[in-house]
Structures are given as C-alpha cells and as structure tokens.
Protein backbone atom coordinates (compact mmCIF):
# COMPACT_ATOMS: atom_id res chain seq x y z
CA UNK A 1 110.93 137.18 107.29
CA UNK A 2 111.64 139.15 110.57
CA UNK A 3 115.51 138.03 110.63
CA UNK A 4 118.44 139.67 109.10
CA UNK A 5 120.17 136.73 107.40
CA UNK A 6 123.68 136.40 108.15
CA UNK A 7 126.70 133.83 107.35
CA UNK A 8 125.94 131.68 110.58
CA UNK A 9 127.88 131.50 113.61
CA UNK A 10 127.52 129.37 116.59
CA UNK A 11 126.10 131.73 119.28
CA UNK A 12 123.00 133.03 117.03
CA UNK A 13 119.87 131.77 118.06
CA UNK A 14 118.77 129.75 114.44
CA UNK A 15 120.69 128.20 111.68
CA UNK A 16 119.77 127.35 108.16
CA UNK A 17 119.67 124.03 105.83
CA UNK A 18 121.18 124.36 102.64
CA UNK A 19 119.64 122.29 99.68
CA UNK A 20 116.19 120.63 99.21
CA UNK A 21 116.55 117.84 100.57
CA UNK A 22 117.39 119.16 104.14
CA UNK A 23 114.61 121.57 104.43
CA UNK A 24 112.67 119.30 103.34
CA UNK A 25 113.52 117.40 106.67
CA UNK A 26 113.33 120.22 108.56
CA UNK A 27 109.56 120.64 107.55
CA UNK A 28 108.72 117.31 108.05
CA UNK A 29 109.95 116.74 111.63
CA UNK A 30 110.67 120.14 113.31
CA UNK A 31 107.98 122.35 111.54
CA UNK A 32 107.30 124.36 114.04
CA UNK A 33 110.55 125.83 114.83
CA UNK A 34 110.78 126.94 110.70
CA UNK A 35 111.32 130.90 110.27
CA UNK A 36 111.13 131.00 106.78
CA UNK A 37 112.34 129.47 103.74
CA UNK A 38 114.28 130.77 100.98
CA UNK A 39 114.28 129.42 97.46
CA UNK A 40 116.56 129.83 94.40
CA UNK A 41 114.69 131.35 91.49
CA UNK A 42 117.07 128.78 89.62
CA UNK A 43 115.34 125.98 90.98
CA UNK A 44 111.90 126.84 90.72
CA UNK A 45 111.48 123.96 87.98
CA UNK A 46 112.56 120.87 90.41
CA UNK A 47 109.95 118.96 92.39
CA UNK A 48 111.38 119.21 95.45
CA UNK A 49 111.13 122.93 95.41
CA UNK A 50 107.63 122.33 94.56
CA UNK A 51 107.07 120.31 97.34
CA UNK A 52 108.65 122.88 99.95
CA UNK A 53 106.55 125.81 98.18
CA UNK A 54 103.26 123.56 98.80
CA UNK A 55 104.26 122.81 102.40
CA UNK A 56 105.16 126.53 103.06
CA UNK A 57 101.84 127.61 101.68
CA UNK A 58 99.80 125.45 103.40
CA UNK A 59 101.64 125.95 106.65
CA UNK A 60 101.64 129.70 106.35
CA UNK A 61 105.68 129.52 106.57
CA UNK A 62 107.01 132.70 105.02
CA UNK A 63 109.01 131.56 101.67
CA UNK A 64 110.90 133.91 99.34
CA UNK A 65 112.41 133.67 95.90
CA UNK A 66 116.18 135.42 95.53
CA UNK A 67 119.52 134.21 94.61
CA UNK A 68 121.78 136.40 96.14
CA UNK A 69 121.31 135.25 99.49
CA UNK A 70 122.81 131.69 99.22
CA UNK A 71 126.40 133.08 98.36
CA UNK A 72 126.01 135.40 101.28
CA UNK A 73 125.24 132.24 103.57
CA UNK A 74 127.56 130.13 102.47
CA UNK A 75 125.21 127.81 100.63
CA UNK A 76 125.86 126.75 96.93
CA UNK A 77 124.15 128.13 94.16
CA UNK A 78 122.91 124.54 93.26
CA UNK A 79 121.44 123.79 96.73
CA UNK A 80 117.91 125.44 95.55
CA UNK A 81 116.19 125.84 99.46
CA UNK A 82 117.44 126.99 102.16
CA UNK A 83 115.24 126.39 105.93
CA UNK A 84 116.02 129.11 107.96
CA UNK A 85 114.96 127.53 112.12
CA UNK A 86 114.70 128.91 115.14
CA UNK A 87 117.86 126.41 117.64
CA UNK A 88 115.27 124.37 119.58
CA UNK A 89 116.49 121.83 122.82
CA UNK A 90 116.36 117.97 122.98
CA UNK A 91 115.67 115.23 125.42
CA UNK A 92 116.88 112.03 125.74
CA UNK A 93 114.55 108.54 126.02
CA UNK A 94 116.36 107.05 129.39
CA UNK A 95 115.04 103.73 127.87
CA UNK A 96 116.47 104.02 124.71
CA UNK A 97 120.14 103.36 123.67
CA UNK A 98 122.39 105.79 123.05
CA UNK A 99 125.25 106.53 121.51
CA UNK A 100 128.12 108.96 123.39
CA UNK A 101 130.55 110.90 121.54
CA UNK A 102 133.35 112.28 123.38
CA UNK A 103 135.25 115.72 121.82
CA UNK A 104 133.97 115.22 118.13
CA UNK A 105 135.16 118.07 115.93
CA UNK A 106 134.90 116.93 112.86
CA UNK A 107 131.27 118.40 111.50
CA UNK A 108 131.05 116.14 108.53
CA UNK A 109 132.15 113.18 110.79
CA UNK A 110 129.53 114.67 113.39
CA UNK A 111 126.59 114.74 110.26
CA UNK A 112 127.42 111.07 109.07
CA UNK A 113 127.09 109.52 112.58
CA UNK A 114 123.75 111.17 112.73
CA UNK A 115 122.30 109.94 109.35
CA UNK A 116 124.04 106.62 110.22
CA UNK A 117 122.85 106.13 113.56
CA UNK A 118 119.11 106.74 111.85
CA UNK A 119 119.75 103.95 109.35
CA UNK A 120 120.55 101.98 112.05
CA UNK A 121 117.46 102.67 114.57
CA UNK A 122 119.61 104.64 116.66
CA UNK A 123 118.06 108.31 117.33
CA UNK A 124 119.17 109.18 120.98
CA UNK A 125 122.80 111.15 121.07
CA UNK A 126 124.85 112.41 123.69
CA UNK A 127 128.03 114.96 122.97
CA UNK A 128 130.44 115.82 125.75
CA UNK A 129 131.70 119.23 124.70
CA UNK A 130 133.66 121.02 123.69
CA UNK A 131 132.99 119.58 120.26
CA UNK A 132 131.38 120.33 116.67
CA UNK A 133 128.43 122.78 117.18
CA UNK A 134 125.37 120.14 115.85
CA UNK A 135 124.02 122.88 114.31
CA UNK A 136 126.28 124.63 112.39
CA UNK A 137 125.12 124.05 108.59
CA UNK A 138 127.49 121.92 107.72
CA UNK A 139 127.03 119.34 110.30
CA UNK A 140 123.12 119.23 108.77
CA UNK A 141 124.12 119.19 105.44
CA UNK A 142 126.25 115.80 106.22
CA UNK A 143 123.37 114.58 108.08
CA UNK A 144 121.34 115.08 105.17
CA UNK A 145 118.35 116.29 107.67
CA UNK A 146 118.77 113.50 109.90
CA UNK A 147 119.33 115.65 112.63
CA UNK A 148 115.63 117.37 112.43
CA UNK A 149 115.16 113.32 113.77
CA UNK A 150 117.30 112.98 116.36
CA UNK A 151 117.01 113.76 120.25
CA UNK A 152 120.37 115.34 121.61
CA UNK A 153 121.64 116.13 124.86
CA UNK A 154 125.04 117.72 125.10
CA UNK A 155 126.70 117.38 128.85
CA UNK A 156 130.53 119.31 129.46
CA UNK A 157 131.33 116.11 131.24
CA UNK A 158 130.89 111.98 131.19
CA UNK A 159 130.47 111.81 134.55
CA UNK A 160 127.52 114.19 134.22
CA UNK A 161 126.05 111.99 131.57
CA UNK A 162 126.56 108.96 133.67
CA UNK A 163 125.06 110.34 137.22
CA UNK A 164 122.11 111.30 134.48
CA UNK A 165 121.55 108.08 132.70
CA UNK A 166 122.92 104.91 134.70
CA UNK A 167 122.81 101.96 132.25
CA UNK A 168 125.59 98.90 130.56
CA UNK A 169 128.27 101.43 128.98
CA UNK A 170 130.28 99.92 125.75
CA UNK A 171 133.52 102.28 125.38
CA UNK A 172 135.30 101.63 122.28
CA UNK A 173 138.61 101.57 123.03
CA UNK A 174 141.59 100.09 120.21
CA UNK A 175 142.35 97.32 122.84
CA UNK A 176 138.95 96.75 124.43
CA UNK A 177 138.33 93.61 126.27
CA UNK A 178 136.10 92.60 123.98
CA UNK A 179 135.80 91.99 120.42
CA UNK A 180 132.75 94.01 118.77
CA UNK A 181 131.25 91.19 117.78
CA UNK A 182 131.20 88.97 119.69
CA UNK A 183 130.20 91.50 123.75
CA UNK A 184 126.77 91.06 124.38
CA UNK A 185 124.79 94.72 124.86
CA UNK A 186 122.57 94.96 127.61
CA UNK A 187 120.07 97.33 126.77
CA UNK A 188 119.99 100.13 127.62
CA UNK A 189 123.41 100.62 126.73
CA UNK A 190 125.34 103.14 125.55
CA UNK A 191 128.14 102.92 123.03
CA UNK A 192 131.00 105.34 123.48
CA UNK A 193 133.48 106.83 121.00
CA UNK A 194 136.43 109.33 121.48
CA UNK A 195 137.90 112.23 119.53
CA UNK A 196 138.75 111.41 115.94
CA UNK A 197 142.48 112.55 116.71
CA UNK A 198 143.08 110.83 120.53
CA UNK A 199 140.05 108.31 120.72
CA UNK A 200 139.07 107.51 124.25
CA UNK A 201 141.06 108.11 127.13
CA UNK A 202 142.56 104.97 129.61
CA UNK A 203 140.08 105.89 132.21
CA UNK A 204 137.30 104.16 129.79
CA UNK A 205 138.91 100.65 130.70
CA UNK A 206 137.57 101.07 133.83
CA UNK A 207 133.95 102.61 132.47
CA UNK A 208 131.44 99.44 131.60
CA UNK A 209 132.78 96.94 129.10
CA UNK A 210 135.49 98.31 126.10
CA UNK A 211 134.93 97.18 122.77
CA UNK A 212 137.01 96.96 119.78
CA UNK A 213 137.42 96.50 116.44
CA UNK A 214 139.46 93.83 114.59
CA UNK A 215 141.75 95.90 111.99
CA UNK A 216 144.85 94.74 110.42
CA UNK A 217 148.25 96.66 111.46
CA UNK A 218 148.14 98.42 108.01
CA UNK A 219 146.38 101.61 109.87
CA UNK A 220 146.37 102.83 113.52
CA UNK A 221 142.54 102.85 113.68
CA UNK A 222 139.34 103.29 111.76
CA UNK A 223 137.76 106.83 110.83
CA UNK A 224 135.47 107.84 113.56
CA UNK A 225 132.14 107.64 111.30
CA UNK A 226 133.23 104.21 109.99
CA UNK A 227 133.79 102.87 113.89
CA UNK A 228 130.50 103.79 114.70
CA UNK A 229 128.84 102.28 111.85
CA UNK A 230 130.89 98.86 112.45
CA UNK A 231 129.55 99.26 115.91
CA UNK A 232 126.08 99.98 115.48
CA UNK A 233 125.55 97.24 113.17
CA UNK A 234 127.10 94.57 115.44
CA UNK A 235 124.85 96.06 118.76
CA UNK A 236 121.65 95.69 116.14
CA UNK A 237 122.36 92.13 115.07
CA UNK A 238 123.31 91.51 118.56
CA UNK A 239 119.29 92.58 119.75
CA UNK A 240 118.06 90.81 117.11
CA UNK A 241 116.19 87.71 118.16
C-alpha cells in the first residue's frame, strides 16, 4: 500500500475500520474508495477474514498480513481487519427524510444514531458543526459500518441547511408542542436533535413543529442515541399506512 499508516487524525485525507465486520461494510458499499486492507495473522482462521481476503483478491485491493500495525492504529488486537479508505463526500436525497443533528460530540453517540437510523429506514443525515468528525474510527466502529450506507451532508449552520432543503421540520425540544407520538410528519421532514449536553436551543420553538418525549421527572432528559431511536420509531409507524 502507497500510504504510511498512522494513528488517525481528523485532517488526513482517509481513515481506517477496525474489526471484520466494518471492513466488511466498507467493501460492500464504498469499494471503490478502499486503499488497502490489513489483516491480523491471528485471525487468519475466522470466516470473515476469509471473506475480506476473497473480496480483496478478486477486486485487486491490496491486503497484507502483520500484527504490529493494529496497536500502532489504535485498533485492538482482536479486531482481525482493518479497511484502510480514501474520505469520500456525500449528497443528500431532497426527497428523502432526514434526520439533523445539531453540535453532536459524542462519537459513540454519533455511530449508534447511524446504525439506528439504518434499522429504521433512515439513511439521509445532516450535522451542523462543529461536532464529532463522522469519520474518525471510532464513530465507524459504533456504527458498526453503517456509515459506508449513509449519505451525509455537514453544513456550519441550520439556516444553511434550511435555505438548502425547505421541507416540515420536527425539533425535539424537552417541552415541544407536541407529544412524539401523537404530531403527524409530513414528509419530507426532518427531525432535529441538539447537543447531548444543552439539547436544542429556544430559537427551535419557533423552527417547524417541536416534539417531545414523555419521561418521568426521575431524569432531566433521555441520552441523545435513545431520543432519536424513540423518535424514529414513532415518525415510521406514523408513515405507515
């Protein structure tokens, strides 16, 4: 491979998946964007090493064998694979719905809502930075290669989103107007979520029609992941005829 392999760091120009399971993703969906693969000579035994060496082979996607490496990276020594991709950029389906998350900075929160959003039918996502870099290695690892099928657009502002993509806008806010269950989404919508430390600001009220979720006063709100979740399953059953 024609790439010095380095811990990663946002402002390089690829990133890496660490464990089978991920790269296996990554070959599946964004192929063409692979560099190279790396294997642990530990793991040559498991299938799903077997299955990336087969793909690499007949894709003529340079693959080597050494250990060393994955301590250097950061990657465990049980993760087996790791994807090595060029950073590639995203579009967004304007007649799809999205989901909009303000200031995230939690990567594993960042990673969940991905592989969540996927289980949901949900693959268009908008980030208003500054937030979690979606590919640092960590982020994919908690996305569990759901990322390699998302589309992304990241935009430093919500008004820039919203001059972009005009559609019904669902902020959740911890007194929305609405309960979650019972607003009615007019697609396409978008459903909006805030910072896991300061959620949405009040200037949402006045942005589409705020959401929220019914909690008991035992906590002060629900994780960010687990909001969106709540969410996304309530704006599914709500399409569903």
């Amino acid at each position: 491979m024609n790439i010095k392999l380095k811990r990663y760091k946002k402002d390089f120009d690829h990133s890496y998946t660490f464990g089978v399971f991920p790269t296996l993703e990554l070959l599946a969906y964004q192929s063409e964007h692979v560099l190279g693969v790396v294997v642990n000579p530990k793991g040559v035994a498991n299938q799903g090493v077997a299955k990336i060496q087969e793909i690499c082979q007949g894709a003529s996607i340079p693959l080597e064998i050494q250990e060393k490496v994955f301590s250097r990276l950061g990657a465990r020594e049980n993760d087996f694979a790791i994807g090595i991709f060029k950073k590639y950029s995203f579009s967004l389906d304007h007649k799809s719905n999205h989901v909009v998350l303000v200031n995230p900075s939690s990567m594993g929160n960042l990673g969940t809502i991905m592989r969540t959003m996927l289980g949901f039918g949900f693959n268009n996502l908008v980030i208003i930075t500054p937030a979690a870099d979606q590919f640092d290695p960590r982020v994919i690892r908690a996305s569990m290669g759901a990322i390699f099928q998302m589309q992304i657009d990241t935009f430093s502002e919500f008004e820039a989103y919203q001059e972009k993509y005009p559609r019904q806008h669902y902020p959740l806010m911890t007194h929305g107007r609405h309960l979650v269950h019972e607003a009615q989404y007019q697609s396409p919508f978008s459903l909006i979520f805030g910072n896991e430390s300061t959620g949405l600001g009040d200037e949402f009220n006045h942005i589409g029609t705020s959401v929220s979720i019914p909690q008991t006063e035992a906590i002060d709100s629900f994780n960010l992941a687990v909001s969106v979740g709540v969410t996304l399953h309530q704006a599914k059953l709500a399409q569903e005829p």
